[in-house]
PDB file of N, CA and C in Angstrom:
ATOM      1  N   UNK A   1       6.154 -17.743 -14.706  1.00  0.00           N
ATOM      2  CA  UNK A   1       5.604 -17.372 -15.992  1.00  0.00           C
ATOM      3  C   UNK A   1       5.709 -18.531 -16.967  1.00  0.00           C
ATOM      4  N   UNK A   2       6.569 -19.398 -16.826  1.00  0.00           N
ATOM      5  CA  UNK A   2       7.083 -20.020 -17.679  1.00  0.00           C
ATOM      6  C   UNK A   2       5.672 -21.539 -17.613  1.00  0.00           C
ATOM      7  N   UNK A   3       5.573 -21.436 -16.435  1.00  0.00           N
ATOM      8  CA  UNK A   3       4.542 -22.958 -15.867  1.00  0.00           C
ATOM      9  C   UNK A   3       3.371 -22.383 -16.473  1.00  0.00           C
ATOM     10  N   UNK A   4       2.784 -20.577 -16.801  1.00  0.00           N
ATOM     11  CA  UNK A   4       1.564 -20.699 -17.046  1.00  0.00           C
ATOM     12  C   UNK A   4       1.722 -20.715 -18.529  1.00  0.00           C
ATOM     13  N   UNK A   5       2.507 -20.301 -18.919  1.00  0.00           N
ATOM     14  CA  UNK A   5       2.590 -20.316 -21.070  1.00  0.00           C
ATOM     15  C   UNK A   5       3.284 -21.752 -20.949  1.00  0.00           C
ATOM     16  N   UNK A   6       3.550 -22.718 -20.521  1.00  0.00           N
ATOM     17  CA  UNK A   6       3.460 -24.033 -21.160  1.00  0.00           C
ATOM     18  C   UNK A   6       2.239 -25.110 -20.129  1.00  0.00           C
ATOM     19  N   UNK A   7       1.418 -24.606 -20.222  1.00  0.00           N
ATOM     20  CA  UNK A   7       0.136 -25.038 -19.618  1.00  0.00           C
ATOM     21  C   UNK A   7      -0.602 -26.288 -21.233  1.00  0.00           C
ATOM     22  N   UNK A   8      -0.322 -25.696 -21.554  1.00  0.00           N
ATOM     23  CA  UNK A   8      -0.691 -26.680 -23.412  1.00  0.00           C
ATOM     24  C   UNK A   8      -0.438 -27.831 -23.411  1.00  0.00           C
ATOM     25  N   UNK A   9       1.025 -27.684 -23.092  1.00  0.00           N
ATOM     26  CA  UNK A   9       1.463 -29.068 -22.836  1.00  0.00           C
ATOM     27  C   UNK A   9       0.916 -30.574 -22.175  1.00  0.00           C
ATOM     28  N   UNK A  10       0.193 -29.863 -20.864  1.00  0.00           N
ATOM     29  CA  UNK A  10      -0.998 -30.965 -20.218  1.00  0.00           C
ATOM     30  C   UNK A  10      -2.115 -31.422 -21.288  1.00  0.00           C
ATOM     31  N   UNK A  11      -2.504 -30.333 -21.527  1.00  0.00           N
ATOM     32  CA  UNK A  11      -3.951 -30.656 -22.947  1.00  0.00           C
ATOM     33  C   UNK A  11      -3.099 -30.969 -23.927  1.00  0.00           C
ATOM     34  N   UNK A  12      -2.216 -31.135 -24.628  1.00  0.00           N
ATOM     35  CA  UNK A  12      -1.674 -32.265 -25.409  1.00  0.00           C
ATOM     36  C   UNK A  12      -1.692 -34.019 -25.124  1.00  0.00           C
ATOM     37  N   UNK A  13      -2.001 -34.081 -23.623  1.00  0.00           N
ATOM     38  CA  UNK A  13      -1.819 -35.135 -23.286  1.00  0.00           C
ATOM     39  C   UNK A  13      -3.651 -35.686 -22.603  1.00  0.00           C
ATOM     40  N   UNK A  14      -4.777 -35.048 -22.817  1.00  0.00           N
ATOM     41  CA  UNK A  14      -5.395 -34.646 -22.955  1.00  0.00           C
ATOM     42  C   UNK A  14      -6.210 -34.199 -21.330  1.00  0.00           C
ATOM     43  N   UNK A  15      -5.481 -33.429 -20.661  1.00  0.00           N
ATOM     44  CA  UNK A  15      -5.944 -33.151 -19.444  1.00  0.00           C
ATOM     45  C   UNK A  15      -6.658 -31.868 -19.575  1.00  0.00           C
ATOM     46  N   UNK A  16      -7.582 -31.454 -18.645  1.00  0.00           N
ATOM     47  CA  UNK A  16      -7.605 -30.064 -18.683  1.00  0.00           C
ATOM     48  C   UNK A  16      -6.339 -29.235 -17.663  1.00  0.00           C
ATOM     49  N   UNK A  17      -6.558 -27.851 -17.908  1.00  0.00           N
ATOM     50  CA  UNK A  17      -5.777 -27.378 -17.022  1.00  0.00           C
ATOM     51  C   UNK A  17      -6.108 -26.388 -16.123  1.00  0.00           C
ATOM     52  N   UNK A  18      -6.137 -26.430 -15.271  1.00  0.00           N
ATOM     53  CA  UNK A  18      -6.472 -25.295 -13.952  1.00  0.00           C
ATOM     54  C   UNK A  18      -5.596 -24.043 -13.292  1.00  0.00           C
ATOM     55  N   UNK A  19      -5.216 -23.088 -13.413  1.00  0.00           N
ATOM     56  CA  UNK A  19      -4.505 -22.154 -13.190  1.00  0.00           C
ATOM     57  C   UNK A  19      -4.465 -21.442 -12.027  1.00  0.00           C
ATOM     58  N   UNK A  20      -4.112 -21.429 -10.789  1.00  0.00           N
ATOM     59  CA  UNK A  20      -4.934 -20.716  -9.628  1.00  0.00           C
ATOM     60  C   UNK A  20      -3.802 -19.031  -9.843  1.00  0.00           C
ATOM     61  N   UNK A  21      -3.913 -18.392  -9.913  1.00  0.00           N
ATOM     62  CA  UNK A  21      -3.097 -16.724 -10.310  1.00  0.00           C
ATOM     63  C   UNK A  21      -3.038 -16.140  -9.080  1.00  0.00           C
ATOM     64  N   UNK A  22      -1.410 -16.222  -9.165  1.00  0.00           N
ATOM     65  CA  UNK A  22      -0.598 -15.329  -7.721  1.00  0.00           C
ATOM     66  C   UNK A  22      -0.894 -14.229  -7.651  1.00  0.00           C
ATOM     67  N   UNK A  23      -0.771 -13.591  -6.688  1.00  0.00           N
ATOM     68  CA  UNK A  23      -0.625 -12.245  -6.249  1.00  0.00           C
ATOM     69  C   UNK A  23       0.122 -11.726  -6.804  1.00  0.00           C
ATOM     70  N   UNK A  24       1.946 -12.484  -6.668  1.00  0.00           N
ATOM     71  CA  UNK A  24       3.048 -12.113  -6.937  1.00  0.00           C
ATOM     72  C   UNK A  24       3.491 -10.453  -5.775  1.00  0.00           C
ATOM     73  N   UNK A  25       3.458 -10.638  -4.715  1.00  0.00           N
ATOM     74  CA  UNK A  25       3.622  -9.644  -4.110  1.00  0.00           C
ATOM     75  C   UNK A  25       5.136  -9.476  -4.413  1.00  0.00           C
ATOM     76  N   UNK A  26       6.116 -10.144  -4.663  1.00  0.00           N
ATOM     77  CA  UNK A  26       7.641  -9.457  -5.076  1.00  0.00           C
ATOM     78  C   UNK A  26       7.817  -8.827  -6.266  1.00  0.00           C
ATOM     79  N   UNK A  27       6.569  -9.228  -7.319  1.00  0.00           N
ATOM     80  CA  UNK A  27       6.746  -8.555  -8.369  1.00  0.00           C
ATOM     81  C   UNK A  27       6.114  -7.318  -9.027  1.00  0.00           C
ATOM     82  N   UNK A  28       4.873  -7.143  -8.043  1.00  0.00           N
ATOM     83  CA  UNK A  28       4.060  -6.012  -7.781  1.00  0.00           C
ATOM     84  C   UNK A  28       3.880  -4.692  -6.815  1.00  0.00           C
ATOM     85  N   UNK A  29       4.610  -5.656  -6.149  1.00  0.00           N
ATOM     86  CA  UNK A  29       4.439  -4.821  -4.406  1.00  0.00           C
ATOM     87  C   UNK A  29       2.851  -4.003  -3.779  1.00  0.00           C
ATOM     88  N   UNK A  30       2.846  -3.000  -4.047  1.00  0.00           N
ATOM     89  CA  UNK A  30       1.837  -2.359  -3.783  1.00  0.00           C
ATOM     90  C   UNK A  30       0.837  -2.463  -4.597  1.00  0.00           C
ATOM     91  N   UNK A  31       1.215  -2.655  -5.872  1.00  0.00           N
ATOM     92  CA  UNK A  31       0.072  -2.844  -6.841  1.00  0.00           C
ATOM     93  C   UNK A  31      -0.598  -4.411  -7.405  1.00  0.00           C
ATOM     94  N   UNK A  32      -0.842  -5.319  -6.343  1.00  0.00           N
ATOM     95  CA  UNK A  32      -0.931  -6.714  -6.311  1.00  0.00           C
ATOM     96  C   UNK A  32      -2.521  -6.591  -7.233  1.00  0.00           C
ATOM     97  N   UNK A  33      -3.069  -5.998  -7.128  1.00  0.00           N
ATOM     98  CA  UNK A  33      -4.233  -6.105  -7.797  1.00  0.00           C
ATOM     99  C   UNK A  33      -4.547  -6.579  -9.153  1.00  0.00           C
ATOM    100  N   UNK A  34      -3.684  -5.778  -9.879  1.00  0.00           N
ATOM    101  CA  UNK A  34      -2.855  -6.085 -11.257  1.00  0.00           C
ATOM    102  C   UNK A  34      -2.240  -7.633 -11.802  1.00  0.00           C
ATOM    103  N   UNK A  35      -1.545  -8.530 -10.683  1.00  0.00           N
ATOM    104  CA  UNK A  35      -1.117  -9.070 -10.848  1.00  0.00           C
ATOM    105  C   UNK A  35      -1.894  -9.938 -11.348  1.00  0.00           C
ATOM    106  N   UNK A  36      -3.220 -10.814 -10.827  1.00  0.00           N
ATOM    107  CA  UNK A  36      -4.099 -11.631 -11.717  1.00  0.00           C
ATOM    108  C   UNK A  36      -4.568 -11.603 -12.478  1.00  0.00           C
ATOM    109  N   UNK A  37      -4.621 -10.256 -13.173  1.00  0.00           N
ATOM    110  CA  UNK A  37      -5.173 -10.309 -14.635  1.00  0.00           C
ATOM    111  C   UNK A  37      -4.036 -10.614 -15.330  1.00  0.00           C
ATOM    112  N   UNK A  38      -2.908  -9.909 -14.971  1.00  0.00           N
ATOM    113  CA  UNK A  38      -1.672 -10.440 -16.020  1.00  0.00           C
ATOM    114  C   UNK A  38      -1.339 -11.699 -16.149  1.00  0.00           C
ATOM    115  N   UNK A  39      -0.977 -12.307 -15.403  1.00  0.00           N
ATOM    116  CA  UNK A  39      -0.917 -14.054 -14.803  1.00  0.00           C
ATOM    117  C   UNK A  39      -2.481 -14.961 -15.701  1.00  0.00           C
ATOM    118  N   UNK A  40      -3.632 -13.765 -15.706  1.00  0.00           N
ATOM    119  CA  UNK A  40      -4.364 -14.349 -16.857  1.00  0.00           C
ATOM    120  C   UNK A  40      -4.050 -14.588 -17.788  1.00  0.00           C
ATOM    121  N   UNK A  41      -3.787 -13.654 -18.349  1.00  0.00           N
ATOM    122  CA  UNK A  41      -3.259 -13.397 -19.697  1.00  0.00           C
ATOM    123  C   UNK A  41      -2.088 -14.592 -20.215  1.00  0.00           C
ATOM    124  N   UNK A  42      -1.181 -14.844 -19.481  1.00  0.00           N
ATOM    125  CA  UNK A  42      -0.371 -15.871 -19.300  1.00  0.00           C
ATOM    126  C   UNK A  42      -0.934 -17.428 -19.182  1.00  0.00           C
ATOM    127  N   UNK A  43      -1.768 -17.377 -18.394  1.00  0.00           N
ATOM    128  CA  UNK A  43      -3.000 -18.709 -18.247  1.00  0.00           C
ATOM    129  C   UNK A  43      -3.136 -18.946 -20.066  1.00  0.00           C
ATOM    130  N   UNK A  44      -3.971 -18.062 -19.863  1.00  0.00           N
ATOM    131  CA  UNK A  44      -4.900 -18.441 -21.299  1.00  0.00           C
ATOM    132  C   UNK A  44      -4.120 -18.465 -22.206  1.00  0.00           C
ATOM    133  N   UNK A  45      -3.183 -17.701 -22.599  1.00  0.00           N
ATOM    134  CA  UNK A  45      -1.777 -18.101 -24.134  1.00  0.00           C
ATOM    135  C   UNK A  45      -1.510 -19.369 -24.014  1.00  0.00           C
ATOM    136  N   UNK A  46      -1.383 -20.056 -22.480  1.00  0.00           N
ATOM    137  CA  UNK A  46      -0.838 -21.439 -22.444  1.00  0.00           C
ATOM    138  C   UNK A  46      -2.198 -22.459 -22.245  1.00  0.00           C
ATOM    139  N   UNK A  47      -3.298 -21.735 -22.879  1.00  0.00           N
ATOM    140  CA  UNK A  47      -4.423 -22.791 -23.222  1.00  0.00           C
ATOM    141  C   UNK A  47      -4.959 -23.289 -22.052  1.00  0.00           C
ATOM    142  N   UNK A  48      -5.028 -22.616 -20.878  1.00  0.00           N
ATOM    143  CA  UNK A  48      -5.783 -22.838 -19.588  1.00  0.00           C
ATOM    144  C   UNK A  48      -7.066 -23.290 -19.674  1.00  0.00           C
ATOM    145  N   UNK A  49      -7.752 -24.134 -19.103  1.00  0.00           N
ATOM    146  CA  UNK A  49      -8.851 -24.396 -18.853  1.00  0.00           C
ATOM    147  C   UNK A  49     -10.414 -23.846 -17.910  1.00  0.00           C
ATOM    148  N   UNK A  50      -9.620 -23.608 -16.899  1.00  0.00           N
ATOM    149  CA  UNK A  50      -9.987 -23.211 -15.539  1.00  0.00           C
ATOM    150  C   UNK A  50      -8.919 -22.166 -14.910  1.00  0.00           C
ATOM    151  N   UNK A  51      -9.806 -20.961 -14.302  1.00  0.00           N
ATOM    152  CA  UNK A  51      -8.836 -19.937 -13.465  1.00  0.00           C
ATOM    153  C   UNK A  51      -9.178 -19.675 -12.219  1.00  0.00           C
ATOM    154  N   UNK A  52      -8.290 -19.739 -11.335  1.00  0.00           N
ATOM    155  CA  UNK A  52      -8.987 -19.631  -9.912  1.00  0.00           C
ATOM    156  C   UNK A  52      -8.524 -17.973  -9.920  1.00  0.00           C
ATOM    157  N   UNK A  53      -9.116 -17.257  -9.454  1.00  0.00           N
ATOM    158  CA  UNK A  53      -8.705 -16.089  -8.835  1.00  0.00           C
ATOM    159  C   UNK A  53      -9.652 -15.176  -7.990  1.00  0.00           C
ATOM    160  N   UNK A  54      -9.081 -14.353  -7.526  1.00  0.00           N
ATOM    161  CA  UNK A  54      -9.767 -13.433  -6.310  1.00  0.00           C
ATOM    162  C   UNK A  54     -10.370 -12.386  -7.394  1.00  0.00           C
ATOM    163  N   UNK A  55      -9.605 -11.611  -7.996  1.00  0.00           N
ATOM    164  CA  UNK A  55     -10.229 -10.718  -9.106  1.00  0.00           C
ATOM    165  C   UNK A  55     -10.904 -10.872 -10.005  1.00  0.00           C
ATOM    166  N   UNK A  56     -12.069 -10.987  -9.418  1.00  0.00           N
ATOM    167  CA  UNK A  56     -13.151 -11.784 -10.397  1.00  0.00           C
ATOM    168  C   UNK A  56     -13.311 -10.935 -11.734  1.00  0.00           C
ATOM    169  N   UNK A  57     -13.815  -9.859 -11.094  1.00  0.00           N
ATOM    170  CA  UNK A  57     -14.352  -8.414 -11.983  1.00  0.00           C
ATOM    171  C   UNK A  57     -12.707  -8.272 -13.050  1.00  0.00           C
ATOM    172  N   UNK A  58     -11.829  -8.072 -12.904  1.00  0.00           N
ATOM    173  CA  UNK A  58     -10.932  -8.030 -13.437  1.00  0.00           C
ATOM    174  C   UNK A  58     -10.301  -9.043 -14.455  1.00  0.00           C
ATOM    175  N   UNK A  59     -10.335 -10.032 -14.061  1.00  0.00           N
ATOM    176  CA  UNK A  59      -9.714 -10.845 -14.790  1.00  0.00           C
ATOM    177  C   UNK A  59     -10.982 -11.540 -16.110  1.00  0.00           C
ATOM    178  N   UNK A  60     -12.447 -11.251 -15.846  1.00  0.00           N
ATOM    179  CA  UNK A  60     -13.221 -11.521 -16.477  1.00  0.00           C
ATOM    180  C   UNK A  60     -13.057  -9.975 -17.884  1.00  0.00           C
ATOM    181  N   UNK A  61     -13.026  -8.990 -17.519  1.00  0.00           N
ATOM    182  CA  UNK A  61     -12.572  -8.298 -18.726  1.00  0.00           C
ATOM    183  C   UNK A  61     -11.258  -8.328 -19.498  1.00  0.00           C
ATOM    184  N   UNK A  62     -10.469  -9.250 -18.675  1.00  0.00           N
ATOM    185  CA  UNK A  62      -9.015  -9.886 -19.782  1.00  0.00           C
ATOM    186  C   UNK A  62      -9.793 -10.719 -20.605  1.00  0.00           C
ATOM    187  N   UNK A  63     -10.867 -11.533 -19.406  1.00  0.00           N
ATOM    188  CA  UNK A  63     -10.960 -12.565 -20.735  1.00  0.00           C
ATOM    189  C   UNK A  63     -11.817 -12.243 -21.984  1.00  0.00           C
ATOM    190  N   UNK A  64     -12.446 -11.105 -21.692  1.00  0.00           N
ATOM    191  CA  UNK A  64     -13.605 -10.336 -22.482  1.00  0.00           C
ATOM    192  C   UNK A  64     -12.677 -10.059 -24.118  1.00  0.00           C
ATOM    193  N   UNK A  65     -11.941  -9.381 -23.413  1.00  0.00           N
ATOM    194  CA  UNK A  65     -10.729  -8.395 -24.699  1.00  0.00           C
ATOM    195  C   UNK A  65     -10.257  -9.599 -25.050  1.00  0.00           C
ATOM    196  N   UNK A  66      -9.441 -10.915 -24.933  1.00  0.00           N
ATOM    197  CA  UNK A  66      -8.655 -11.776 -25.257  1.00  0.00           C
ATOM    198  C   UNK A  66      -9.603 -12.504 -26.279  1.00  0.00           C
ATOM    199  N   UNK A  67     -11.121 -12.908 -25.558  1.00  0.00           N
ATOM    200  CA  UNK A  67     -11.997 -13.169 -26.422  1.00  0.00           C
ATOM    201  C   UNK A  67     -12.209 -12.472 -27.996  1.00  0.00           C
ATOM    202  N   UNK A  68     -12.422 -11.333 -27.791  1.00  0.00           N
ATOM    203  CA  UNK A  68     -12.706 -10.302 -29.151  1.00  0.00           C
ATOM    204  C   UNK A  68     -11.317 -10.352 -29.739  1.00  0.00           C
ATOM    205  N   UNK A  69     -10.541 -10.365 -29.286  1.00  0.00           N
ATOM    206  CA  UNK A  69      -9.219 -10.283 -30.070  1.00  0.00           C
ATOM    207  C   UNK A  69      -8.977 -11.857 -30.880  1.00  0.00           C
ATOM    208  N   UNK A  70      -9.333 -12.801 -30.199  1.00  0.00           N
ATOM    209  CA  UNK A  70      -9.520 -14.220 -30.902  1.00  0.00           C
ATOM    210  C   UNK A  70     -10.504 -14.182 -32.148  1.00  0.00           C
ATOM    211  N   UNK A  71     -11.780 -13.067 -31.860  1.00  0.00           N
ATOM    212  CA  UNK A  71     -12.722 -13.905 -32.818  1.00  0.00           C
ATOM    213  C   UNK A  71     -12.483 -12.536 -33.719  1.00  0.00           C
ATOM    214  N   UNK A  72     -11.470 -11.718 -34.129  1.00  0.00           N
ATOM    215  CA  UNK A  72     -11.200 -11.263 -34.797  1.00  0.00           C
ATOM    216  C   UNK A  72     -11.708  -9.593 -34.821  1.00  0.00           C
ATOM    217  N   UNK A  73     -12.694  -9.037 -33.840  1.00  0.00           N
ATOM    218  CA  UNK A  73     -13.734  -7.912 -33.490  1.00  0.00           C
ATOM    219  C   UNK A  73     -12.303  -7.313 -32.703  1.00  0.00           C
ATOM    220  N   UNK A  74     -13.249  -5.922 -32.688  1.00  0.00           N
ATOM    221  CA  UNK A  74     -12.485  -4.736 -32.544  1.00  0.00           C
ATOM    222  C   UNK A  74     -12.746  -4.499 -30.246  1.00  0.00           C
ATOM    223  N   UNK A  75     -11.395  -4.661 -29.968  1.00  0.00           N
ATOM    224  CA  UNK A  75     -11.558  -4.318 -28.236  1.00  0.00           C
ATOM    225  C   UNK A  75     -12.513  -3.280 -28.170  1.00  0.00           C
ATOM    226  N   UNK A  76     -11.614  -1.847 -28.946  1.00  0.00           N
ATOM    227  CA  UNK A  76     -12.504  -0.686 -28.889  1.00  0.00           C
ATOM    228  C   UNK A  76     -13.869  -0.323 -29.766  1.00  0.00           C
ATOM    229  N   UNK A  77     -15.273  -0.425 -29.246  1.00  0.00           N
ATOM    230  CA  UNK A  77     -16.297  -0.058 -29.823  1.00  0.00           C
ATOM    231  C   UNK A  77     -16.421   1.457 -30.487  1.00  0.00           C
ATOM    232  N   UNK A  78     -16.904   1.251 -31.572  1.00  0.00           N
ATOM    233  CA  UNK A  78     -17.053   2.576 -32.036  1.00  0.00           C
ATOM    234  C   UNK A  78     -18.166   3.229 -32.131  1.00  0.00           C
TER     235      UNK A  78
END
């Protein structure tokens, strides 16, 4: 967790950064599915560039909500 929230640190120095998001099967177990969107979420706080992952569909609506929550709009439509 710690390698994806100080991901910034590279783009301070002016690299991009690439994130590939674990499974984490010890920390999920059965519910591994979950795990790459969260590990997104973690990516992108630490200013990620690039995300590799299997959960495409999934991790593209983290970035959906993370988006709207940046540009100040409401997650939930009314």
């Amino acid at each position: 967790m710690h390698i994806f929230l100080n991901g910034f640190r590279l783009r301070a120095l002016g690299w991009p950064v690439c994130q590939a998001l674990p499974h984490a099967f010890e920390c999920f177990e059965d519910e591994v599915r979950v795990a790459e969107p969260f590990f997104a979420v973690l990516a992108l706080l630490g200013q990620a560039s690039l995300l590799r992952t299997h959960e495409i569909a999934k991790v593209r609506g983290v970035l959906r909500a993370m988006e709207l929550v940046r540009a100040g709009g409401d997650i939930i439509p009314r």
